[in-house]
Protein backbone atom coordinates (compact mmCIF):
# COMPACT_ATOMS: atom_id res chain seq x y z
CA UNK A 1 59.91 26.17 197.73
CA UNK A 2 60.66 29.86 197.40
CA UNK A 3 60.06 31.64 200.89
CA UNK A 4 61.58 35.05 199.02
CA UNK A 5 59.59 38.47 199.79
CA UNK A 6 61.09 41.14 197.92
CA UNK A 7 62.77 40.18 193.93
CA UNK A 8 65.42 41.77 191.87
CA UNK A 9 64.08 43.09 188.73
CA UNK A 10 65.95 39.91 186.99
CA UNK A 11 64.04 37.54 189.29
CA UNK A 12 60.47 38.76 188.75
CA UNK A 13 60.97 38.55 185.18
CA UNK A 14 61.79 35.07 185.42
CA UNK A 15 59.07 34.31 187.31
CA UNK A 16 56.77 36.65 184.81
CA UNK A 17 58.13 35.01 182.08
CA UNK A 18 59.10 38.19 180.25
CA UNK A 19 62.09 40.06 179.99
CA UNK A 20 63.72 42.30 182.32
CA UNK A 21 63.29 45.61 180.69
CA UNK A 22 59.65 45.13 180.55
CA UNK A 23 59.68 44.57 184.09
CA UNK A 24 61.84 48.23 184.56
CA UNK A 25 59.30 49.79 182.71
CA UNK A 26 56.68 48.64 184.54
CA UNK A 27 58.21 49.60 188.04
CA UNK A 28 59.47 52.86 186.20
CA UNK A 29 55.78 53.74 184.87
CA UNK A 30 54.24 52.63 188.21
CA UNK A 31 52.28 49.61 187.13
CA UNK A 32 54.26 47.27 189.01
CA UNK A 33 54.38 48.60 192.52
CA UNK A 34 58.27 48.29 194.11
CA UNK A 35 60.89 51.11 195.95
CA UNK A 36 64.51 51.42 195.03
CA UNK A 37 67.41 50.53 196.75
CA UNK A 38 68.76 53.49 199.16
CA UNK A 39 71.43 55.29 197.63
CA UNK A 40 71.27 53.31 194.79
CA UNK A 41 69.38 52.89 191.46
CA UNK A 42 68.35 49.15 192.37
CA UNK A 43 65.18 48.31 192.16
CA UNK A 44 63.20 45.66 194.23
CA UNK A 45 59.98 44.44 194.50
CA UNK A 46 58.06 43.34 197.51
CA UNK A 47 55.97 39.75 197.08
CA UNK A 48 52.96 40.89 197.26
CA UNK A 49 53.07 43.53 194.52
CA UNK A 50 54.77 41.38 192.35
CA UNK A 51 51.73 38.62 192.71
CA UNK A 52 48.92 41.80 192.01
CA UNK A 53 51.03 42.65 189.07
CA UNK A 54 50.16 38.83 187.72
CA UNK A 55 46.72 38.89 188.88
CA UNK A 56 46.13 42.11 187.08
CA UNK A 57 47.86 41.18 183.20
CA UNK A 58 46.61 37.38 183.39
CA UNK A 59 50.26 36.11 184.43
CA UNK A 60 49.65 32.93 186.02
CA UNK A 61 51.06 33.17 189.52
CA UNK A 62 51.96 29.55 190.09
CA UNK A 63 55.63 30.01 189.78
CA UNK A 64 55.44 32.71 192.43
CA UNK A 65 53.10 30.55 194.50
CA UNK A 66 55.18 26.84 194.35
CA UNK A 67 58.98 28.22 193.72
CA UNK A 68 58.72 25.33 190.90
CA UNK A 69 59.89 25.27 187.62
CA UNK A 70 57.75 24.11 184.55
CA UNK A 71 58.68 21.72 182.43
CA UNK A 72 57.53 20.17 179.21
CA UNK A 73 58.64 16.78 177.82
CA UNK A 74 57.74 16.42 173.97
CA UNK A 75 58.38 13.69 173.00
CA UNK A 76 56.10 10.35 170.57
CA UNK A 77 57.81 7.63 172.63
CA UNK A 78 55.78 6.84 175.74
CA UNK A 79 58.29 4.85 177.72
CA UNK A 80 60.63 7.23 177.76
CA UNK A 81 58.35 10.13 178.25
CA UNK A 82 57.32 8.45 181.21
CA UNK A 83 60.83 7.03 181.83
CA UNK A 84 62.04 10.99 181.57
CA UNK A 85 59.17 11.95 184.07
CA UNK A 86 60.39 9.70 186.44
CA UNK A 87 64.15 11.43 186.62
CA UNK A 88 62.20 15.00 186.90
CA UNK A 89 59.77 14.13 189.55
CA UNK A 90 62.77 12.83 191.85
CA UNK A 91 64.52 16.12 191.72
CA UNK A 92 61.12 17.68 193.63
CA UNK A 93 61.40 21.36 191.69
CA UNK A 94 59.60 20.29 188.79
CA UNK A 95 56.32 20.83 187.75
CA UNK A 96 55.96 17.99 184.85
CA UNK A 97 53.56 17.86 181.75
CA UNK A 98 54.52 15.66 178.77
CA UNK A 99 52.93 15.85 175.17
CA UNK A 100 53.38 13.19 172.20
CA UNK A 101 52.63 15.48 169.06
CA UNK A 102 53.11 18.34 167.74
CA UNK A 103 49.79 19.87 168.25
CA UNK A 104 49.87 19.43 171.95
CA UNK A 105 53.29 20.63 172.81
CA UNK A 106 52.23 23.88 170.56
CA UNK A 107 48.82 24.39 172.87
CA UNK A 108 50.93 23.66 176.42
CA UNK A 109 53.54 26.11 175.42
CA UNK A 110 51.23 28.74 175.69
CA UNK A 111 48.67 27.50 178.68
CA UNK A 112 51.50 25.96 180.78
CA UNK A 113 53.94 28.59 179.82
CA UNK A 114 56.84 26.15 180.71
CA UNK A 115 60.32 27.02 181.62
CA UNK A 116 62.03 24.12 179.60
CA UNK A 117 60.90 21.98 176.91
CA UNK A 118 62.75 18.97 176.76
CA UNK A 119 61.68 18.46 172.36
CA UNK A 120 61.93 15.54 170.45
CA UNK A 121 63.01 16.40 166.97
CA UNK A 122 60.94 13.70 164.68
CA UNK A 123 57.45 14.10 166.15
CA UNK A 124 54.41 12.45 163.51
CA UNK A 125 52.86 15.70 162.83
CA UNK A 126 55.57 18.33 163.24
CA UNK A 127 59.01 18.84 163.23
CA UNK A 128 61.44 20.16 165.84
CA UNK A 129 63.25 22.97 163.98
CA UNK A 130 59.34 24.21 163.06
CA UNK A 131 58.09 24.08 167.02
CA UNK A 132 61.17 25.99 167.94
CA UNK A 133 61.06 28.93 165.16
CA UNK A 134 57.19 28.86 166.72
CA UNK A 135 58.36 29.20 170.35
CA UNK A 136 60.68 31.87 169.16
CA UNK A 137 58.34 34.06 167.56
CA UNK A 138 56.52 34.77 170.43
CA UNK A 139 57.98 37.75 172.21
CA UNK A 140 56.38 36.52 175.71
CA UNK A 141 58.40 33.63 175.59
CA UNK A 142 62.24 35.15 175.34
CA UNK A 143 63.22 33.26 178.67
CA UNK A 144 61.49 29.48 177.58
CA UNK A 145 64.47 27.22 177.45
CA UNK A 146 64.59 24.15 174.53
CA UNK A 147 66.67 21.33 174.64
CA UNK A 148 66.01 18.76 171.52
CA UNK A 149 66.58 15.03 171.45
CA UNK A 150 66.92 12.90 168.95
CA UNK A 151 68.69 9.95 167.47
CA UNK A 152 69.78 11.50 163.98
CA UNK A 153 73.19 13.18 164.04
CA UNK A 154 73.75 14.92 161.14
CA UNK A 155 75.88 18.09 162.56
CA UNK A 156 73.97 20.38 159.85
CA UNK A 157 70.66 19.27 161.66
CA UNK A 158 71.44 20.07 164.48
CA UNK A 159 73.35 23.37 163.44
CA UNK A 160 69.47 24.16 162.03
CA UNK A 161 67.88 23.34 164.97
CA UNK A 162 70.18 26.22 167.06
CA UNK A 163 69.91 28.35 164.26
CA UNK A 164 65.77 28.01 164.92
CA UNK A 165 66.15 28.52 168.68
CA UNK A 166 66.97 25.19 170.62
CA UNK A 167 69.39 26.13 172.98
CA UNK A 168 70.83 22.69 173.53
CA UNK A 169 70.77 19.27 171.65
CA UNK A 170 71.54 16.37 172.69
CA UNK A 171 72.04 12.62 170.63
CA UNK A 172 69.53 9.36 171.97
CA UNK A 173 70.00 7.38 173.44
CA UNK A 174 71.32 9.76 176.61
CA UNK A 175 72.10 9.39 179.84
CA UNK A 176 68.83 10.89 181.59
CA UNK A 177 70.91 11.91 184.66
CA UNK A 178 72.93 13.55 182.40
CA UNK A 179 70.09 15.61 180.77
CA UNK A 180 68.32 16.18 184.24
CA UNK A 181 71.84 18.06 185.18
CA UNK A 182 71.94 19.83 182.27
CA UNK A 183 68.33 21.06 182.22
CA UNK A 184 68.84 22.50 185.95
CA UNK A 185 72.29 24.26 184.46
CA UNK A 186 70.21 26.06 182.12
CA UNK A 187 67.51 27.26 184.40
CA UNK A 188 70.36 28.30 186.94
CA UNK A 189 69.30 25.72 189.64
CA UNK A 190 71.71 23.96 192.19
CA UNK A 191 72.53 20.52 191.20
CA UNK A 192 69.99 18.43 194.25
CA UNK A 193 72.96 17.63 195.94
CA UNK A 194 73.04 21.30 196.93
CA UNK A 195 69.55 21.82 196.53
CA UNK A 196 68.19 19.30 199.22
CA UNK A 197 71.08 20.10 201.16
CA UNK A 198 72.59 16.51 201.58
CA UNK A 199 76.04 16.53 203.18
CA UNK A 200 78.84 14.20 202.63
């Protein structure tokens, strides 16, 4: 859980879900309340104006509130949704919500505003490369991270679905462990090792 009372201008956007410079010109036009660094031009915000700044543009302020991060499994194939919810839930930082089409993953994008979206390519009513030129459309969502799965592995296919915005692909069947470490690569996160602080 984050204890953290004062954020870098980097951090609260994360947290916002928008990018940094909109967060400067926030602080720098005084709608987001913060001081600067002494002697420097560093700016920091203090917890509680961060979490008035949410309240006040319709932010939701879970992330500041549970230190989680949000994650979104896609994917038609229930077992290994569930089998991929599993593997998350262990790790403890993850706030899970899965979807099996299309349609839902589009609506949960924008009410859970997640931090990853773990996306299977083939869904019934949609297709990958189409959900992540959506995703990527939408300004608010510069920071959402996209890996796609899926068993074909044509290397133009998945040149497409970069091209569209998926930051990462990888080919089914996968190790999960092996996705779970590289989902908490791309958000920045200690590998739980480090994170739980287990010693050898």
């Amino acid at each position: 859980m984050t204890t953290k009372t004062v954020f870098t201008t980097g951090e609260a956007a994360k947290i916002c879900k928008v990018s940094q410079q909109t967060i400067i010109r926030c602080f720098d036009n005084g709608s987001l309340k913060g001081f600067r660094v002494p002697g420097s031009r560093f700016r920091r915000i203090p917890r509680d104006h961060l979490y008035s700044f949410m309240k006040e543009n319709g932010i939701p302020t879970e992330a500041l509130e549970s230190g989680k991060r949000k994650l979104l499994i896609v994917d038609d194939d229930v077992d290994l949704v569930e089998l991929l919810m599993d593997s998350f839930a262990r790790d403890n930082r993850f706030e899970i919500k899965s979807a099996n089409n299309g349609f839902d993953a589009g609506m949960l994008v924008r009410e859970f505003r997640p931090d990853l979206v773990i996306l299977d390519v083939m869904l019934p009513d949609i297709n990958g490369k189409e959900v992540c030129q959506r995703v990527r459309s939408d300004d608010t969502m510069k920071s959402l991270k996209i890996i796609c799965i899926s068993g074909m592995v044509e290397q133009d296919k998945i040149q497409d679905l970069l091209m569209a915005g998926a930051d990462d692909f990888m080919n089914k069947p996968f190790d999960v462990e092996k996705l779970v470490e590289r989902s908490c690569q791309m958000l920045e996160m200690d590998p739980v090792g480090a994170a739980t602080g287990t010693q050898g």
